[in-house]
N, C-alpha and C. Protein backbone atom coordinates (compact mmCIF):
# COMPACT_ATOMS: atom_id res chain seq x y z
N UNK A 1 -5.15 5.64 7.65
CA UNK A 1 -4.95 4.81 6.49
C UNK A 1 -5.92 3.65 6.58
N UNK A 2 -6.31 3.15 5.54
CA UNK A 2 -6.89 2.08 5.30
C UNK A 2 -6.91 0.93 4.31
N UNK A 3 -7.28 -0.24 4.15
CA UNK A 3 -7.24 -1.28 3.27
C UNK A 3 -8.54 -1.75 3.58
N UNK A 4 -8.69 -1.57 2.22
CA UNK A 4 -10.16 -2.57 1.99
C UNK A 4 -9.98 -3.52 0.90
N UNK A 5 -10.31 -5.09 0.84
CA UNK A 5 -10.21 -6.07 0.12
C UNK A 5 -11.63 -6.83 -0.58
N UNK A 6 -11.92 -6.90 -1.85
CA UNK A 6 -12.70 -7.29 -2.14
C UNK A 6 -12.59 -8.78 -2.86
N UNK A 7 -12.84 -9.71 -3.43
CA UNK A 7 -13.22 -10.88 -3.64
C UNK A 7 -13.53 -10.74 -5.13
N UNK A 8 -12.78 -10.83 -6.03
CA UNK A 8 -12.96 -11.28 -7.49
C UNK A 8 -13.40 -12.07 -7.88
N UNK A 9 -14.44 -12.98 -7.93
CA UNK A 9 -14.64 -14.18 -8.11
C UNK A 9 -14.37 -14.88 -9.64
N UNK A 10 -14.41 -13.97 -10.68
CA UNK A 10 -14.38 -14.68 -11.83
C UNK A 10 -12.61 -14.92 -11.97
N UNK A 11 -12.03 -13.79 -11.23
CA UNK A 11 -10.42 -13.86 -11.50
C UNK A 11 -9.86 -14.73 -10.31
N UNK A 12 -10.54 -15.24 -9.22
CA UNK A 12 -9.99 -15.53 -8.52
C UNK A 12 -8.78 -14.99 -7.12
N UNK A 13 -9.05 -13.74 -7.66
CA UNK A 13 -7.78 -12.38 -6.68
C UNK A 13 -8.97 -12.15 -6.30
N UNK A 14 -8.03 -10.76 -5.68
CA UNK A 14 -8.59 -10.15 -4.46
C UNK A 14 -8.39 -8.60 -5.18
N UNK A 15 -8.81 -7.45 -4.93
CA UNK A 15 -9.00 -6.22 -5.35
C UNK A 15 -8.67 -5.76 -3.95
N UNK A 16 -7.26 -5.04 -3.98
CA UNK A 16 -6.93 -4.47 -2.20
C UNK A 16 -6.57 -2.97 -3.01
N UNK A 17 -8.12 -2.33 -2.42
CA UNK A 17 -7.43 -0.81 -2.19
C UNK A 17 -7.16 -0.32 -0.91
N UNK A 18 -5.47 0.28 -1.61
CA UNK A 18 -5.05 1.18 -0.83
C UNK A 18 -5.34 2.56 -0.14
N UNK A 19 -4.60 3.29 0.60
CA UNK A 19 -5.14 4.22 1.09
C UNK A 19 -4.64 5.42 1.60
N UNK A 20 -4.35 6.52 1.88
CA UNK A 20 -3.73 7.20 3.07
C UNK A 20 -4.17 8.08 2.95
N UNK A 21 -4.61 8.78 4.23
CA UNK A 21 -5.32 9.37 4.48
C UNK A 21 -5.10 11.28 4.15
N UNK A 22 -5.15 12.54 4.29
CA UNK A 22 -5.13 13.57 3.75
C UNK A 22 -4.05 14.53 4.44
N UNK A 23 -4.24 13.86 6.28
CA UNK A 23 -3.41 14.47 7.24
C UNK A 23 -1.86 14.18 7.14
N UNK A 24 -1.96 12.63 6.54
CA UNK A 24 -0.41 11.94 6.05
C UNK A 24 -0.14 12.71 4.80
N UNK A 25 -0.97 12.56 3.73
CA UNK A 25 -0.17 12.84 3.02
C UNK A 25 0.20 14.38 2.48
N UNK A 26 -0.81 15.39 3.36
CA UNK A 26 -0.16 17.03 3.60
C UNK A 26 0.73 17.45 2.84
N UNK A 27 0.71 18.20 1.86
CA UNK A 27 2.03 18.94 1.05
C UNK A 27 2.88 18.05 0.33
N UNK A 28 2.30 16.68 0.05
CA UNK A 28 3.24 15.86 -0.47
C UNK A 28 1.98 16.08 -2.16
N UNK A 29 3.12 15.29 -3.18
CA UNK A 29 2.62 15.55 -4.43
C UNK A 29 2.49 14.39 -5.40
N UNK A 30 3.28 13.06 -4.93
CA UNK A 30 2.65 12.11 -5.22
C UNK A 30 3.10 10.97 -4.65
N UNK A 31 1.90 9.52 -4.14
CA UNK A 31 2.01 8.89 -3.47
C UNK A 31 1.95 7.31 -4.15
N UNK A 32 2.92 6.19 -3.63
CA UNK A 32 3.12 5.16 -4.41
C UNK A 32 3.00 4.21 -2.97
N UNK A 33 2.61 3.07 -3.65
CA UNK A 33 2.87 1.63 -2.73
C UNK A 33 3.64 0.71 -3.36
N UNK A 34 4.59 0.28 -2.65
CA UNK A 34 5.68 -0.81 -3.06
C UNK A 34 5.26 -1.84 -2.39
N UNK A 35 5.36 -2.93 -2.83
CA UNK A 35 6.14 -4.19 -2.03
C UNK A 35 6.45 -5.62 -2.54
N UNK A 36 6.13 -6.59 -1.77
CA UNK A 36 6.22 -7.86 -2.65
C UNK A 36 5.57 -8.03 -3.89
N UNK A 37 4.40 -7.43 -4.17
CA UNK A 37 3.59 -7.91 -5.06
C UNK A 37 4.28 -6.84 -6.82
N UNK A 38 4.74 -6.26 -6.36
CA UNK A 38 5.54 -5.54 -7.25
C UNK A 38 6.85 -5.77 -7.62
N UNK A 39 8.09 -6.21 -6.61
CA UNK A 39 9.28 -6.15 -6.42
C UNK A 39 9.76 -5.42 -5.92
N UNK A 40 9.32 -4.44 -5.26
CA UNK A 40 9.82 -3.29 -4.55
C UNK A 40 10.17 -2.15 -5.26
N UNK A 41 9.88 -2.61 -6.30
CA UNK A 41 10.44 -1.47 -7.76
C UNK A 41 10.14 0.05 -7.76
N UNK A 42 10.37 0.92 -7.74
CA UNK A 42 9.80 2.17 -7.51
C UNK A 42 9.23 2.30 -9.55
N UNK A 43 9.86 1.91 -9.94
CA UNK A 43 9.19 1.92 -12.00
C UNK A 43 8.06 1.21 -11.85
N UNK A 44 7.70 -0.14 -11.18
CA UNK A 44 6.81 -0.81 -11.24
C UNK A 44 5.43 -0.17 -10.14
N UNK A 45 5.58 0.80 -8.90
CA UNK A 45 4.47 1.21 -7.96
C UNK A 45 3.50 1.94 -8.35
N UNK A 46 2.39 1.16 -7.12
CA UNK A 46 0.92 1.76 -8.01
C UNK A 46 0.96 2.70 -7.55
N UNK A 47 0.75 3.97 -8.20
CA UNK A 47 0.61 5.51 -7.92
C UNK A 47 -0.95 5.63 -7.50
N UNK A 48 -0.71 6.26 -6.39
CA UNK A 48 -2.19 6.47 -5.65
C UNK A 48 -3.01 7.84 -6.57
N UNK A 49 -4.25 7.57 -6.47
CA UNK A 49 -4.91 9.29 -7.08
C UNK A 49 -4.70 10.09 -5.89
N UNK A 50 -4.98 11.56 -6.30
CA UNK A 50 -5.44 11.95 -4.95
C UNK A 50 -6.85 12.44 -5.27
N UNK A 51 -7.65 12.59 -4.24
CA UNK A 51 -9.12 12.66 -3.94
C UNK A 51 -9.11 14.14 -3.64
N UNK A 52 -10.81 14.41 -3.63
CA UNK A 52 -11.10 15.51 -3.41
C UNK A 52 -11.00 16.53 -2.04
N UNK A 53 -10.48 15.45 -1.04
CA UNK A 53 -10.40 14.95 0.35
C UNK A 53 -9.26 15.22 0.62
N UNK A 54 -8.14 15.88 -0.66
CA UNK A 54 -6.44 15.49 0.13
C UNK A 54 -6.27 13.91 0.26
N UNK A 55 -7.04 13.32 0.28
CA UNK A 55 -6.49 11.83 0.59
C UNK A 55 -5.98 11.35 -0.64
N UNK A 56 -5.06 10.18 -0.64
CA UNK A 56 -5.12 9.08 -1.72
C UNK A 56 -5.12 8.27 -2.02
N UNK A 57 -5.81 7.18 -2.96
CA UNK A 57 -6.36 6.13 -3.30
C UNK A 57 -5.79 5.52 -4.44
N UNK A 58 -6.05 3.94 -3.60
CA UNK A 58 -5.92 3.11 -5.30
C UNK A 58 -5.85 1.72 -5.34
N UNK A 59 -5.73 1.06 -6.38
CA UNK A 59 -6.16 -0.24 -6.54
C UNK A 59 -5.25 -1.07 -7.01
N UNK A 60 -5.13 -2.67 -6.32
CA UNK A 60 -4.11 -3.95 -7.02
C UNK A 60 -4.63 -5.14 -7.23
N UNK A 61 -4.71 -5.83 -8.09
CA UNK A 61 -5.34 -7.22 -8.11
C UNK A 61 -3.96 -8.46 -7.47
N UNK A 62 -4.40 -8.87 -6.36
CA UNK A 62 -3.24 -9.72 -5.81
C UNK A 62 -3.71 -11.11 -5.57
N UNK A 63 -2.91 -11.87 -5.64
CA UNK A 63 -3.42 -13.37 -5.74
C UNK A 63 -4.05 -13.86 -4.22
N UNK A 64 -4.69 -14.56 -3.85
CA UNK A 64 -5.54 -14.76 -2.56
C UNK A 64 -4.37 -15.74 -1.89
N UNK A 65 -4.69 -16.33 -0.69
CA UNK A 65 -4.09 -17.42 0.32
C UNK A 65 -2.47 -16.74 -0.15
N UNK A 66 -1.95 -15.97 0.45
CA UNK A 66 -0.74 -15.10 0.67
C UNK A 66 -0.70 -13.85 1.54
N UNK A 67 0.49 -13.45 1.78
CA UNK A 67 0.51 -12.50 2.65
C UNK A 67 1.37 -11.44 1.97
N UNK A 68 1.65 -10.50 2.21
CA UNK A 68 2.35 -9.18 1.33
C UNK A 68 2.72 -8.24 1.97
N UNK A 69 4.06 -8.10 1.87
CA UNK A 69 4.26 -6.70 2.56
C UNK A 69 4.82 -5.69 1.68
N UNK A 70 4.19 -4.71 2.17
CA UNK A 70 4.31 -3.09 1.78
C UNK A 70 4.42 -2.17 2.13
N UNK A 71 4.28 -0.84 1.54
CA UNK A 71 4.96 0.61 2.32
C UNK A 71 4.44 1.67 1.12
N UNK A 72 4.06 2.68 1.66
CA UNK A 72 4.21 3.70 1.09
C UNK A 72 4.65 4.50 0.82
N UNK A 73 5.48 5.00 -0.49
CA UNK A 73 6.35 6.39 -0.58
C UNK A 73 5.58 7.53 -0.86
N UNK A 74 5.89 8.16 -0.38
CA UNK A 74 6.06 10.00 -0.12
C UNK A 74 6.42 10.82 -1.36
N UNK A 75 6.53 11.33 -2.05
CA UNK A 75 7.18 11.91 -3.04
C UNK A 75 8.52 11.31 -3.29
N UNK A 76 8.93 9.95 -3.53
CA UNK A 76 9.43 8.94 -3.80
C UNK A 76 10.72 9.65 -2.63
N UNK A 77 10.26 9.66 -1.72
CA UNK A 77 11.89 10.15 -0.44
C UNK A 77 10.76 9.76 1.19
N UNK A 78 9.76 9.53 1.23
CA UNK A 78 9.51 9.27 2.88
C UNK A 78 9.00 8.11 2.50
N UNK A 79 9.23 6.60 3.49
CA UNK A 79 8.48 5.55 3.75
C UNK A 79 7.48 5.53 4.74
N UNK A 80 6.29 5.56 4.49
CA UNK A 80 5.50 5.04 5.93
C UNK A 80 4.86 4.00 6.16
N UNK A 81 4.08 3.40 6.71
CA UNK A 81 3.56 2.26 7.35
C UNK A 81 1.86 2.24 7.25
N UNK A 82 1.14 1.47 6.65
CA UNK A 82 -0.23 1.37 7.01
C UNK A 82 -0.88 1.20 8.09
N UNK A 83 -1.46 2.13 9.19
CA UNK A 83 -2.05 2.10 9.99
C UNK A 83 -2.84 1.06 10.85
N UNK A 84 -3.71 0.46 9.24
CA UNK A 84 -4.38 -0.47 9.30
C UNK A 84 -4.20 -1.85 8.89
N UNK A 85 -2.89 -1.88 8.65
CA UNK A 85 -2.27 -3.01 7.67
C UNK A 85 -3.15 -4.33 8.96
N UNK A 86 -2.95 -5.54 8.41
CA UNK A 86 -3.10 -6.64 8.99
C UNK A 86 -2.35 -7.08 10.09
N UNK A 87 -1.04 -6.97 9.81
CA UNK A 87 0.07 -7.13 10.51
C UNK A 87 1.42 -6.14 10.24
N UNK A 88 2.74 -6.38 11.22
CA UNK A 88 3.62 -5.78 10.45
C UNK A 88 5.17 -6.86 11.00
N UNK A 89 5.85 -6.79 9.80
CA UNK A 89 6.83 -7.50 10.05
C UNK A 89 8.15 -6.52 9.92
N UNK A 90 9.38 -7.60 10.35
CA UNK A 90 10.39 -6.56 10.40
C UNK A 90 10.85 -6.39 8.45
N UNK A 91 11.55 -5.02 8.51
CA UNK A 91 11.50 -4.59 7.19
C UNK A 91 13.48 -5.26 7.23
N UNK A 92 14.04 -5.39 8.24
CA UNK A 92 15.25 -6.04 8.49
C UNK A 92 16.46 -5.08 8.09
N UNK A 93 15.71 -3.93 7.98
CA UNK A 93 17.12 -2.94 8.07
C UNK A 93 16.34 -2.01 9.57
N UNK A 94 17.72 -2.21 10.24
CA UNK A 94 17.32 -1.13 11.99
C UNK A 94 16.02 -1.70 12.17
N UNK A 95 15.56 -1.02 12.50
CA UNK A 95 14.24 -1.21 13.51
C UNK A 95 13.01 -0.90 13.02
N UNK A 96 12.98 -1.08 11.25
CA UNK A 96 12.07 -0.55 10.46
C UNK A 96 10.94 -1.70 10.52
N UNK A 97 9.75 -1.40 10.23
CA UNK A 97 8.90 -2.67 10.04
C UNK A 97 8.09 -2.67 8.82
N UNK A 98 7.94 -3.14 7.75
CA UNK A 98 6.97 -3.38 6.76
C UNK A 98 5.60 -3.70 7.11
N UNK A 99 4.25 -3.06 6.33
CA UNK A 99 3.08 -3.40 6.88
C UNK A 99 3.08 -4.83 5.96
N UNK A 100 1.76 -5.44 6.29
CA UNK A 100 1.54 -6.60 5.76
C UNK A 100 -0.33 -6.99 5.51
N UNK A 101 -0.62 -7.47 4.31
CA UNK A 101 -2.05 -7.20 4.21
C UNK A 101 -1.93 -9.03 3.86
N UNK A 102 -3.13 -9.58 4.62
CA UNK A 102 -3.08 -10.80 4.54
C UNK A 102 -4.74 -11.38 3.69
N UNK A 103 -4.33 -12.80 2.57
CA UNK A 103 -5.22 -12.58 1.66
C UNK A 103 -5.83 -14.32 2.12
């Protein structure tokens, strides 16, 4: 998995695409990211494409000097974790942890 962040300058955000990779997302049929910057909403998540690669991709405009945590669903039934996230904090149910992309 990966995150890459780019620098908006006329908007002032940040452009964070998401990521996961082809081996994760295997036999699955469509892939979403939740988190703060959304509400956790599964109506409101950015639906990833998928690529030519099996992988899938996609894009959020998020406000800069903040931090965010998120997760990816699975065919809206598996949560996983960004690989590459920045950090990860606790998700505060059991022993789950939320990734976190810092702006």
């Amino acid at each position: 998995m990966a995150l890459s962040k780019q620098f908006i300058k006329s908007k002032s955000a940040f452009k964070v695409t998401f990521s996961v990779p082809a081996e994760i997302a295997a036999g699955v049929k469509e892939v979403s990211v939740l988190g703060e910057f959304n509400g956790w909403d599964p109506n409101e998540a950015a639906k990833l494409k998928k690529q030519k690669d099996g992988s899938y991709k996609g894009a959020v405009e998020l406000t800069g000097g903040r931090e965010y945590q998120f997760r990816y669903l699975l065919d809206g039934e598996k949560w996983v974790n960004d690989l590459a996230a920045d950090k990860y904090v606790s998700a505060g149910v059991a022993e789950e942890e939320n990734s976190v992309v810092v702006l």
